[in-house]
N, C-alpha and C. Protein backbone atom coordinates (compact mmCIF):
# COMPACT_ATOMS: atom_id res chain seq x y z
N UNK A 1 0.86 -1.17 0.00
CA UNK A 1 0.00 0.00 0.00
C UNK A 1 0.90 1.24 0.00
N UNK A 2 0.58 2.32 -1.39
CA UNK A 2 1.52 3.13 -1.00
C UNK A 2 0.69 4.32 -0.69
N UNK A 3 1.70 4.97 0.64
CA UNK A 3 1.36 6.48 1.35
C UNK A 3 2.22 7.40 1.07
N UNK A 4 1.79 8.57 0.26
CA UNK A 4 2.70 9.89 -0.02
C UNK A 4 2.25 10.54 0.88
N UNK A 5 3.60 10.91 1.30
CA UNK A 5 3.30 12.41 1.96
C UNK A 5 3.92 13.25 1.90
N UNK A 6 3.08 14.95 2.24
CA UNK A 6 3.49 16.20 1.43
C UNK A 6 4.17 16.96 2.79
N UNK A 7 4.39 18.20 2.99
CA UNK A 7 4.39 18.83 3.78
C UNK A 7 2.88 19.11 4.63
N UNK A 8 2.48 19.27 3.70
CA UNK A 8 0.45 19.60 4.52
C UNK A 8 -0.83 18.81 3.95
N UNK A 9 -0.25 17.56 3.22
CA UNK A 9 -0.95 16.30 2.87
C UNK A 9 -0.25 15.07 3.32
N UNK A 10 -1.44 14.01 2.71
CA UNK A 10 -0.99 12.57 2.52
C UNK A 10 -1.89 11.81 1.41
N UNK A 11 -1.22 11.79 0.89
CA UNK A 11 -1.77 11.00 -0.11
C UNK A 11 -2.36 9.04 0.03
N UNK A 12 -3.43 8.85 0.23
CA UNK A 12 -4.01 7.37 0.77
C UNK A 12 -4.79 6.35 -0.11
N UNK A 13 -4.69 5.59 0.18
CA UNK A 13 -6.08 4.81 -0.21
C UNK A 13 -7.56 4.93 0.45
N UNK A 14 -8.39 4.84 -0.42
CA UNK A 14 -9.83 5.41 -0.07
C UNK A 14 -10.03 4.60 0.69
N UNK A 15 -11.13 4.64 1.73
CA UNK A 15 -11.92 3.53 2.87
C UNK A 15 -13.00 4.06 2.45
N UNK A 16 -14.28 2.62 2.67
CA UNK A 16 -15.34 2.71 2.63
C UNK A 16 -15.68 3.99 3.46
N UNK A 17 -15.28 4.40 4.90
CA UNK A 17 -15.82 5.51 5.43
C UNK A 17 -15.31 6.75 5.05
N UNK A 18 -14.96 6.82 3.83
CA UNK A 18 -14.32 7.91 2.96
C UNK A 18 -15.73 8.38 1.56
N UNK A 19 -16.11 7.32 1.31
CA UNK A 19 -17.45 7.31 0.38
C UNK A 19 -18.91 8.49 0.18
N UNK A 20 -18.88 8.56 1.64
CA UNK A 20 -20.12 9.68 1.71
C UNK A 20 -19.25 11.25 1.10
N UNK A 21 -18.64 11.18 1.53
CA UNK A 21 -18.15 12.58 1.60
C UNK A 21 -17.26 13.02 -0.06
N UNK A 22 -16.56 11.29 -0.55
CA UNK A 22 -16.73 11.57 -1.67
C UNK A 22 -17.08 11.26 -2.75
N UNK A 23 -18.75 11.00 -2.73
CA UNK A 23 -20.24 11.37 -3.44
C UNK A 23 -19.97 12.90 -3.30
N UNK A 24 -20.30 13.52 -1.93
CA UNK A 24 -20.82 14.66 -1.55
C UNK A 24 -20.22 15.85 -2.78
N UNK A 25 -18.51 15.67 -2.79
CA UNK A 25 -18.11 16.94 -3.93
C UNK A 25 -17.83 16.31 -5.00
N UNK A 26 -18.08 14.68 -5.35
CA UNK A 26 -18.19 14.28 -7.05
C UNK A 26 -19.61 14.58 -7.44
N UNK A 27 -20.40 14.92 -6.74
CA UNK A 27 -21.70 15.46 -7.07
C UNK A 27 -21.77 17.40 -6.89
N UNK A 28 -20.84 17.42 -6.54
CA UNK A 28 -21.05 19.20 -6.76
C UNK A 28 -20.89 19.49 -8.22
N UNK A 29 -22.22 20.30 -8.64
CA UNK A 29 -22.05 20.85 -10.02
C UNK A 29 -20.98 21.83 -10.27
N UNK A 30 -20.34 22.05 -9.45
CA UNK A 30 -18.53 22.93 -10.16
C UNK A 30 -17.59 22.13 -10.10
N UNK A 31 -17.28 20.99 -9.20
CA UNK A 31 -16.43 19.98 -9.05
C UNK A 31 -16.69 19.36 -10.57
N UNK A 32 -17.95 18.92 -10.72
CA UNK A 32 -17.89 17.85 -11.35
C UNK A 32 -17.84 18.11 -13.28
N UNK A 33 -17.99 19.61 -13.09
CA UNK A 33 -18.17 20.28 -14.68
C UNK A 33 -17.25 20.18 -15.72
N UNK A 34 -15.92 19.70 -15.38
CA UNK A 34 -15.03 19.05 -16.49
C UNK A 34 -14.70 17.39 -16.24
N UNK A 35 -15.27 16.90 -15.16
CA UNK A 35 -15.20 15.85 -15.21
C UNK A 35 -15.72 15.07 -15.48
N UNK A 36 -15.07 13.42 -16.06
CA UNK A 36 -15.60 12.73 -17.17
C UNK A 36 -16.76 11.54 -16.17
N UNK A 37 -16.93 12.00 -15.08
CA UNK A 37 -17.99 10.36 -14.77
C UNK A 37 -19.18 10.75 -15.01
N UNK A 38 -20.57 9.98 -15.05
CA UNK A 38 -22.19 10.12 -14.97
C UNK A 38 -22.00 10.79 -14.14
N UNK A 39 -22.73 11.97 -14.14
CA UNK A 39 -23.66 12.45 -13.23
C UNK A 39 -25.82 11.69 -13.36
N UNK A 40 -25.65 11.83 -11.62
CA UNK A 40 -25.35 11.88 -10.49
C UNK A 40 -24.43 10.86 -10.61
N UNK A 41 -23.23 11.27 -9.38
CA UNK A 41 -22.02 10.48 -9.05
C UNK A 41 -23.18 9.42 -8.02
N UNK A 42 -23.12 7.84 -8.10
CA UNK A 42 -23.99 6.93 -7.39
C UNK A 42 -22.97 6.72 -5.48
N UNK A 43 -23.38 5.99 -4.99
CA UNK A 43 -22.51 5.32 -3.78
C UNK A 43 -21.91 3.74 -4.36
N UNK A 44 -22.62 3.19 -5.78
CA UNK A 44 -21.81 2.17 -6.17
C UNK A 44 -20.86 2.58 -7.73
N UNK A 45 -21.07 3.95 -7.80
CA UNK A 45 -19.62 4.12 -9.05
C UNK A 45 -18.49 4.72 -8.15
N UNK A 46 -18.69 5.28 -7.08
CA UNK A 46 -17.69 6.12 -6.10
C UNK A 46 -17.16 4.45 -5.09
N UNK A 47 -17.94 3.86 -5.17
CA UNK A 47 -17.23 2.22 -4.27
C UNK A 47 -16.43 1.93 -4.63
N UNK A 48 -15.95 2.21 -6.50
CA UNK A 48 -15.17 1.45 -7.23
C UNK A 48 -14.15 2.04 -6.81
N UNK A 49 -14.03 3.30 -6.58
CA UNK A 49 -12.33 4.13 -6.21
C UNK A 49 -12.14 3.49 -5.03
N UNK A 50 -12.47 2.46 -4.15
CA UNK A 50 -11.66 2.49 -2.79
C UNK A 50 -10.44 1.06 -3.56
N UNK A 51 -9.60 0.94 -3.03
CA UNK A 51 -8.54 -0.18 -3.56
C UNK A 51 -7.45 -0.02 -2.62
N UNK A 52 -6.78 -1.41 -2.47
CA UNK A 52 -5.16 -0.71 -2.05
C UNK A 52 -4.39 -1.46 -3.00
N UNK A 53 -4.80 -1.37 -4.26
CA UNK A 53 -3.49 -2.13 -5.40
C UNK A 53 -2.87 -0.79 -5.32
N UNK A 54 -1.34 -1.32 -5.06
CA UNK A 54 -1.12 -0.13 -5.30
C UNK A 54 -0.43 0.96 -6.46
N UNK A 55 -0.01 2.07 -6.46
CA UNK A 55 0.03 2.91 -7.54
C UNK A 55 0.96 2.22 -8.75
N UNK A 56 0.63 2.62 -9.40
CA UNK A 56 1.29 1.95 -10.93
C UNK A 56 0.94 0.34 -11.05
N UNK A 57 -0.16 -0.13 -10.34
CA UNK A 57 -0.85 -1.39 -11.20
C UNK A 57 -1.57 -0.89 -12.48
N UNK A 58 -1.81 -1.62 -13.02
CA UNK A 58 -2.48 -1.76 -15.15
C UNK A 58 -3.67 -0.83 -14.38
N UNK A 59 -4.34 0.15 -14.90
CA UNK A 59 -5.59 0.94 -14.71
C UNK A 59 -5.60 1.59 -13.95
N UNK A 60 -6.52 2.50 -13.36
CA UNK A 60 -6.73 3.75 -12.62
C UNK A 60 -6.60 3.17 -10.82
N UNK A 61 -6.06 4.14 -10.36
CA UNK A 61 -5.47 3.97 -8.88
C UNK A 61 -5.85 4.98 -8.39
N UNK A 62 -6.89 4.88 -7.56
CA UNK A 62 -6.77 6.55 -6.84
C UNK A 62 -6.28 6.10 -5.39
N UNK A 63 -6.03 7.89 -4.96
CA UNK A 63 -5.61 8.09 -3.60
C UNK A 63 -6.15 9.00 -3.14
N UNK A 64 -7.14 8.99 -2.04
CA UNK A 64 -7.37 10.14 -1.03
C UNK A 64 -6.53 11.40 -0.71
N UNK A 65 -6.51 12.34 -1.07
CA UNK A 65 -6.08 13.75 -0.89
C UNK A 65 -6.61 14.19 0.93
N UNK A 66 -5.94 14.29 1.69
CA UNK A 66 -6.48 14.25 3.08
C UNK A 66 -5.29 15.21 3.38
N UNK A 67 -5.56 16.16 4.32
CA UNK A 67 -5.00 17.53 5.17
C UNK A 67 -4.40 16.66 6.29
N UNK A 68 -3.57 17.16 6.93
CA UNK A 68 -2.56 16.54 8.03
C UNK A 68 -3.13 16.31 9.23
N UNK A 69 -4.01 16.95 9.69
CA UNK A 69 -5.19 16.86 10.13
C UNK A 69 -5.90 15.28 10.08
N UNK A 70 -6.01 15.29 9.00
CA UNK A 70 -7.01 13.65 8.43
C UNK A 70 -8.52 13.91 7.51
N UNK A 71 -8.59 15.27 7.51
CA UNK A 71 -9.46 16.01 6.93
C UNK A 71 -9.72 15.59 5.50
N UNK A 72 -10.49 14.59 4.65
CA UNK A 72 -10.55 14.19 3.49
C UNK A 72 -10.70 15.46 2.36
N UNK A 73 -10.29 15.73 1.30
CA UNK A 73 -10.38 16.91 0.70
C UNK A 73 -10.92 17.00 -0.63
N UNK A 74 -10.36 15.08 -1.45
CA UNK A 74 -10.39 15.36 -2.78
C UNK A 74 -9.51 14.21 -2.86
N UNK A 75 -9.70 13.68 -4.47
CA UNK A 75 -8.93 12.70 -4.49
C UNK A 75 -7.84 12.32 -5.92
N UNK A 76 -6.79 12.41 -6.01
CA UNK A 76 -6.25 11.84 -6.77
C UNK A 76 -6.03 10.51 -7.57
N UNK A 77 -5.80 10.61 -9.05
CA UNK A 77 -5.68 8.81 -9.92
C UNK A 77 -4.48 9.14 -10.76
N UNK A 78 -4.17 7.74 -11.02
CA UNK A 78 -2.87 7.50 -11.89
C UNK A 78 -3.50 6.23 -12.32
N UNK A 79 -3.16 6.09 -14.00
CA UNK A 79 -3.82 5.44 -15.02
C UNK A 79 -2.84 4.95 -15.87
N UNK A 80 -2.16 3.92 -15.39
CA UNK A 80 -0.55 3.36 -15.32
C UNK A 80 -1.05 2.40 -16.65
N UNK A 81 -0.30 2.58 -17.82
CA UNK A 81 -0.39 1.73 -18.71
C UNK A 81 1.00 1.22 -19.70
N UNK A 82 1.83 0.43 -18.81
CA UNK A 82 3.08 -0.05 -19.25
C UNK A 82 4.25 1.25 -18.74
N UNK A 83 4.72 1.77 -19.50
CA UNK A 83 5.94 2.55 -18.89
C UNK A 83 5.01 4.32 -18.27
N UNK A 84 4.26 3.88 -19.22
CA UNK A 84 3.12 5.47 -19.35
C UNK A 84 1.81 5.45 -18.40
N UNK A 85 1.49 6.13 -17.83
CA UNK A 85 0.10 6.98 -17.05
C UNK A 85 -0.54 8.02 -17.68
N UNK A 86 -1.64 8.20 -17.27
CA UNK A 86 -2.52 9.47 -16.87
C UNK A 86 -2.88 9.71 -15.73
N UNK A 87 -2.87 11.02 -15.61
CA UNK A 87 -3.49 11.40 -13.86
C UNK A 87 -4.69 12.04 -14.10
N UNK A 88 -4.96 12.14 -12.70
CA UNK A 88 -6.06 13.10 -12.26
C UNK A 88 -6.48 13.62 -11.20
N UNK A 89 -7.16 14.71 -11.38
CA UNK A 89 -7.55 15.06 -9.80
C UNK A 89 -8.53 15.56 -9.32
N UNK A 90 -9.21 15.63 -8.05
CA UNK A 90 -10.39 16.26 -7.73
C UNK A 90 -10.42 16.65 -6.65
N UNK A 91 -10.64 17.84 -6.60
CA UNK A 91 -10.95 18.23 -5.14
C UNK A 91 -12.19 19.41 -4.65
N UNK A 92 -12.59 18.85 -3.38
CA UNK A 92 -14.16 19.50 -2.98
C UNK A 92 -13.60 21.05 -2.86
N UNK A 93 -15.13 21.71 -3.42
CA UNK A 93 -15.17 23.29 -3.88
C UNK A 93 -14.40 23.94 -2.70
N UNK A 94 -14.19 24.02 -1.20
CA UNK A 94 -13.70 24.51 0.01
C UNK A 94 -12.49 24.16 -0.56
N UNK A 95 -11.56 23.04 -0.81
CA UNK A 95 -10.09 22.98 -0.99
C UNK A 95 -9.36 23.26 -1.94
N UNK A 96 -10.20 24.38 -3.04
CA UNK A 96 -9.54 24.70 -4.02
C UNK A 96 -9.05 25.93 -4.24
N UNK A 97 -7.97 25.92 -4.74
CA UNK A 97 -7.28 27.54 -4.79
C UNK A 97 -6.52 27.90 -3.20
N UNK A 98 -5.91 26.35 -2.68
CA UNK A 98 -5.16 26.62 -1.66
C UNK A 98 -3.80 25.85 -1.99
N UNK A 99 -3.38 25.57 -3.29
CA UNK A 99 -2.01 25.13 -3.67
C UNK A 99 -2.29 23.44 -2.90
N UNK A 100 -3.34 23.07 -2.89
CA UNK A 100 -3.25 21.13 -2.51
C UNK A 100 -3.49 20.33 -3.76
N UNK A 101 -4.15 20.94 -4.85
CA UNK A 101 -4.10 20.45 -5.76
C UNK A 101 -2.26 20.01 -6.38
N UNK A 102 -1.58 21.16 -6.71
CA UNK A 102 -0.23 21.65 -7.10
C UNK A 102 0.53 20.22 -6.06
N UNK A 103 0.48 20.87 -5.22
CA UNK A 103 1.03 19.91 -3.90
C UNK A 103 1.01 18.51 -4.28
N UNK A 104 -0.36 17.61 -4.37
CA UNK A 104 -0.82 16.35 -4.18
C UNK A 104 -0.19 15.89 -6.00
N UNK A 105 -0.17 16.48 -6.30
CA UNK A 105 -0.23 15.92 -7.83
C UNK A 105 1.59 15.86 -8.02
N UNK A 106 2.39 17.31 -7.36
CA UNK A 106 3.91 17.37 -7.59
C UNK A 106 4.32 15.73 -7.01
N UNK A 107 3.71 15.37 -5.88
CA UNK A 107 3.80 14.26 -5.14
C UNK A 107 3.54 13.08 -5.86
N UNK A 108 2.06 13.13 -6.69
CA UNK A 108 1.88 11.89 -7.84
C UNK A 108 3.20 11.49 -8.89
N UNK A 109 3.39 12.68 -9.34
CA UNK A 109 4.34 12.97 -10.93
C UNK A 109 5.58 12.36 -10.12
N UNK A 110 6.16 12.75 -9.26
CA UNK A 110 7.72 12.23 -8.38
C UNK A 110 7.12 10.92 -8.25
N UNK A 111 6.36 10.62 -7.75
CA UNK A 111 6.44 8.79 -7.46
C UNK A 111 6.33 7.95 -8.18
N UNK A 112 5.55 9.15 -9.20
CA UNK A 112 5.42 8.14 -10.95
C UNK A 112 7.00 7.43 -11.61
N UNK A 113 7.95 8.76 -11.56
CA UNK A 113 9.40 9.05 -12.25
C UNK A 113 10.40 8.17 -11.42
N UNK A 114 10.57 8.34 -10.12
CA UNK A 114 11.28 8.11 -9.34
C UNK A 114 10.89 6.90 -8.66
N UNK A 115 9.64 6.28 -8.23
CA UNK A 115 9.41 5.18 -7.40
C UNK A 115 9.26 3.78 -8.53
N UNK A 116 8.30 4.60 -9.69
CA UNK A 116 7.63 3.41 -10.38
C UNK A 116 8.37 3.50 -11.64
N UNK A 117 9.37 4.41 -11.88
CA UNK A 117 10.50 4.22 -13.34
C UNK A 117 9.17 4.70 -14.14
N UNK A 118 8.19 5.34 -14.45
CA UNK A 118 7.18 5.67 -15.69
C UNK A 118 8.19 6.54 -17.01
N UNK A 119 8.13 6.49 -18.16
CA UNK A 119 8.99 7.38 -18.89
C UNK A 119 7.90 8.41 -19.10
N UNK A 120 6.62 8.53 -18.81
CA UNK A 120 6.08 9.63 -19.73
C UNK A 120 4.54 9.75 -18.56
N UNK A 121 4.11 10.50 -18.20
CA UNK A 121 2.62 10.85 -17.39
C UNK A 121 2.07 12.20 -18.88
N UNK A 122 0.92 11.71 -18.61
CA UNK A 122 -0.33 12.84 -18.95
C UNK A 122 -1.40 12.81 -18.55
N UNK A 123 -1.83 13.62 -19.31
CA UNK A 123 -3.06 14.34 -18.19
C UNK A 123 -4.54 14.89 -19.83
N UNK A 124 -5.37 14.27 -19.40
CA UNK A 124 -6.65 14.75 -20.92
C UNK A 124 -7.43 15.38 -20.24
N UNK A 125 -7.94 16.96 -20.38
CA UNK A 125 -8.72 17.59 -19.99
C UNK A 125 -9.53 18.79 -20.80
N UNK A 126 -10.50 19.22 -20.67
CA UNK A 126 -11.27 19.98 -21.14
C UNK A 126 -10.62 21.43 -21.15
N UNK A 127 -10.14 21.43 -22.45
CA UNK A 127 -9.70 23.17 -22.18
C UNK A 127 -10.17 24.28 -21.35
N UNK A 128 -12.12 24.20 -21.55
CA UNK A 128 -12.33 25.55 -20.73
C UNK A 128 -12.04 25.32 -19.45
N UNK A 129 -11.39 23.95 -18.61
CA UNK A 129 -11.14 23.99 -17.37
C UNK A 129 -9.76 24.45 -17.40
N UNK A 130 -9.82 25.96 -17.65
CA UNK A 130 -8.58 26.77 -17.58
C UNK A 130 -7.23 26.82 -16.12
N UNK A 131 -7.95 26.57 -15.10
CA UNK A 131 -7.39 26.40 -13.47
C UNK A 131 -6.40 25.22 -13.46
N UNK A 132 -7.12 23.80 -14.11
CA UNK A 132 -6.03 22.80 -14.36
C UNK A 132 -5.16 23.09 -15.50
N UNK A 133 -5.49 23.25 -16.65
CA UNK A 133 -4.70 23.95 -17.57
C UNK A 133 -3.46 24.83 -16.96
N UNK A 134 -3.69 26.02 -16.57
CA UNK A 134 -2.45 26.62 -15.59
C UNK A 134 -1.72 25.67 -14.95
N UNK A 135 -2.21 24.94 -13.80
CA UNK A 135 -2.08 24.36 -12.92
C UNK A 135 -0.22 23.18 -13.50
N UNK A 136 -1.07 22.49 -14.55
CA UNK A 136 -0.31 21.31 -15.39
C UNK A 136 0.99 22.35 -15.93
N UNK A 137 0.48 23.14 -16.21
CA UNK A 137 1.59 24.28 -17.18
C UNK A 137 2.58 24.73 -16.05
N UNK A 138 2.26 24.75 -14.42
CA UNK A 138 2.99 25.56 -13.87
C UNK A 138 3.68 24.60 -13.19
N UNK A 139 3.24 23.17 -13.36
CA UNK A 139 4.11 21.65 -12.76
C UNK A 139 5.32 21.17 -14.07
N UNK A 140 5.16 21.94 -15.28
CA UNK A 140 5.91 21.77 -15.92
C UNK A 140 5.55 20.31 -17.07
N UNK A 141 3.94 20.53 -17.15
CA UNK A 141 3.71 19.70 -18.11
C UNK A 141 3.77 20.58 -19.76
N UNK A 142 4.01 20.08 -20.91
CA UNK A 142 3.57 20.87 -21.81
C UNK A 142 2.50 20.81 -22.73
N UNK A 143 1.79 21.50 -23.67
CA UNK A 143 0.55 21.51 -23.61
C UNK A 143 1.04 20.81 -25.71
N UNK A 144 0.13 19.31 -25.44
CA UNK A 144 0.97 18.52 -26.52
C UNK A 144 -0.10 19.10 -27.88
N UNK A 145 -1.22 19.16 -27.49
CA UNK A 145 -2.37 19.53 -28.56
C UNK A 145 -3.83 19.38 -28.03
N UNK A 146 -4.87 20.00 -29.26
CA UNK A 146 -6.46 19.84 -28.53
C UNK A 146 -6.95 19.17 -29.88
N UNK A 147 -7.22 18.06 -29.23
CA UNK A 147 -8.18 17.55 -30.48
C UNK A 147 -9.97 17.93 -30.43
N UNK A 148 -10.61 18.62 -31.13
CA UNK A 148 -11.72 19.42 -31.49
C UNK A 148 -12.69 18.37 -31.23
N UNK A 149 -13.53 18.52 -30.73
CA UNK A 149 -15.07 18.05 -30.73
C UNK A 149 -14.85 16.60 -30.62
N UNK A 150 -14.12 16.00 -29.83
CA UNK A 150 -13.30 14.38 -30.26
C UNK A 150 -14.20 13.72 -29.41
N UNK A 151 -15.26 14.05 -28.32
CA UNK A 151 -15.97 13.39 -27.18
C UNK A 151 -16.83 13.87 -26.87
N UNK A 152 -18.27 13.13 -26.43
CA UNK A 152 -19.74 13.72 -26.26
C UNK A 152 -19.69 13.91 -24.47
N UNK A 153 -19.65 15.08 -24.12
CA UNK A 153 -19.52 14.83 -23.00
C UNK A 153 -20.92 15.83 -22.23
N UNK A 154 -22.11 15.14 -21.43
CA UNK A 154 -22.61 15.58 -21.06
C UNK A 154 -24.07 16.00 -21.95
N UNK A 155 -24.07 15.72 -23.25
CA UNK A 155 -25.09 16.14 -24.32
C UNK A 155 -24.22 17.26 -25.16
N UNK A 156 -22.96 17.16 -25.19
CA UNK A 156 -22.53 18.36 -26.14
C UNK A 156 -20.80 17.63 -26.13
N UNK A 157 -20.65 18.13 -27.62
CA UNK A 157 -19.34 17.67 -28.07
C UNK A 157 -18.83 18.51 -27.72
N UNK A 158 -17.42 18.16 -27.32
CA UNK A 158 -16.34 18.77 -26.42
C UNK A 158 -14.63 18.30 -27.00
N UNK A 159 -14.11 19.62 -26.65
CA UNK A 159 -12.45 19.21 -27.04
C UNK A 159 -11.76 18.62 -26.14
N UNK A 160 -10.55 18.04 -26.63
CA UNK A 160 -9.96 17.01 -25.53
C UNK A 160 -8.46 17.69 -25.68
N UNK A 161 -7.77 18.55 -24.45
CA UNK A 161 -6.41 19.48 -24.60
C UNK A 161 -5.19 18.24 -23.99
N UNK A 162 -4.72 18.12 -24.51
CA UNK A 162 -3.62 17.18 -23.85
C UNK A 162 -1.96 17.86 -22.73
N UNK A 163 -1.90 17.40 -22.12
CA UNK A 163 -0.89 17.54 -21.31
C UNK A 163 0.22 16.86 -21.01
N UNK A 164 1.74 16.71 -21.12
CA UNK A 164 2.23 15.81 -20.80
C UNK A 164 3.63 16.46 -20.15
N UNK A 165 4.14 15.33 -19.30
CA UNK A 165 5.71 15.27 -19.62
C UNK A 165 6.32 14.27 -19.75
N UNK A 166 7.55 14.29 -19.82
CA UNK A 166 8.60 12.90 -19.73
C UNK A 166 9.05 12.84 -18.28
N UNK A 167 9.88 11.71 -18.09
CA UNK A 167 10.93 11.95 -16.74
C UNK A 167 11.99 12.41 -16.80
N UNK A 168 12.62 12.46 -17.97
CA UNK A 168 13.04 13.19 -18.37
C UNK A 168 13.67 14.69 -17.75
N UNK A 169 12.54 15.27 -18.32
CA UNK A 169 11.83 16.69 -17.94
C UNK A 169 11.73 17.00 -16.60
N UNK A 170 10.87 15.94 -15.91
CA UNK A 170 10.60 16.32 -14.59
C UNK A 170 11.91 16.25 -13.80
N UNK A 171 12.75 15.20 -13.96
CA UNK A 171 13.94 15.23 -13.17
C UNK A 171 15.20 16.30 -13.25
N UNK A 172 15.16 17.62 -14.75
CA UNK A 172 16.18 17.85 -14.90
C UNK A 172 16.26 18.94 -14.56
């Protein structure tokens, strides 16, 4: 089971008594407005994130985003597919725009490079979610291309902006 930890996080595996709370901000309509699950978020599609395989098994891995405290916040994934990933992240409307996003994710990308040898992480997101856009740009991802209208998301076709780096990159 792996545990990151930040200066003012820890990065975890979900517990069932982690579930209510995150329904509560995968169901907030600003949380959830670039993100790719059904809405309404259920209590059996949010079951599926609890796991302790841990990070860099074949498919999506999340980890609880939790304050030092123990305070659950939001949750991070890594979408490990041979040397390569995708990430992601989420966090409830109160914990945003306090640098835990930046934080929890600098913490993902290092454990990706350095723990699990990955040569390459990215990241697929909705351009108008401009905040992650910055966000990826200011961790030193670069912005690879947008493919136009490539996904129906929500009742309306939508662009898909890509993000990436190497290890390369991140280590030098």
């Amino acid at each position: 089971m792996t545990i990151l930890h930040t200066s003012r996080l820890t990065l975890r595996p979900l517990t069932p008594d982690d579930l209510p709370r995150v329904l509560a901000y995968r169901n907030d309509p600003e949380v959830a407005r670039y993100q790719g699950w059904p809405l309404p978020a259920t209590p059996d599609s949010v079951a599926g994130l609890v796991s302790d395989a841990p990070l860099g098994s074949p498919g999506w891995v999340q980890r609880a985003v939790t304050l030092s405290g123990g305070e659950l916040v939001g949750d991070v994934g890594l979408n490990t597919q041979g040397p390569q990933a995708e990430l992601g992240v989420t966090l409830a409307r109160r914990a945003q725009g306090q640098g835990y996003a930046r934080e929890a994710l600098h913490a993902l990308v290092t454990h990706a490079f350095t723990d699990l040898g990955l040569h390459r992480v990215h990241a697929s997101i909705d351009p108008r979610n401009t905040a992650v856009a910055a966000l990826l740009t200011r961790l030193g991802f670069r912005h690879e291309g947008t493919s136009l209208q490539s996904y129906r998301h929500r009742g309306e076709w939508t662009d898909d902006a890509l993000y990436a780096v190497l290890a390369a990159e991140w280590t030098a």
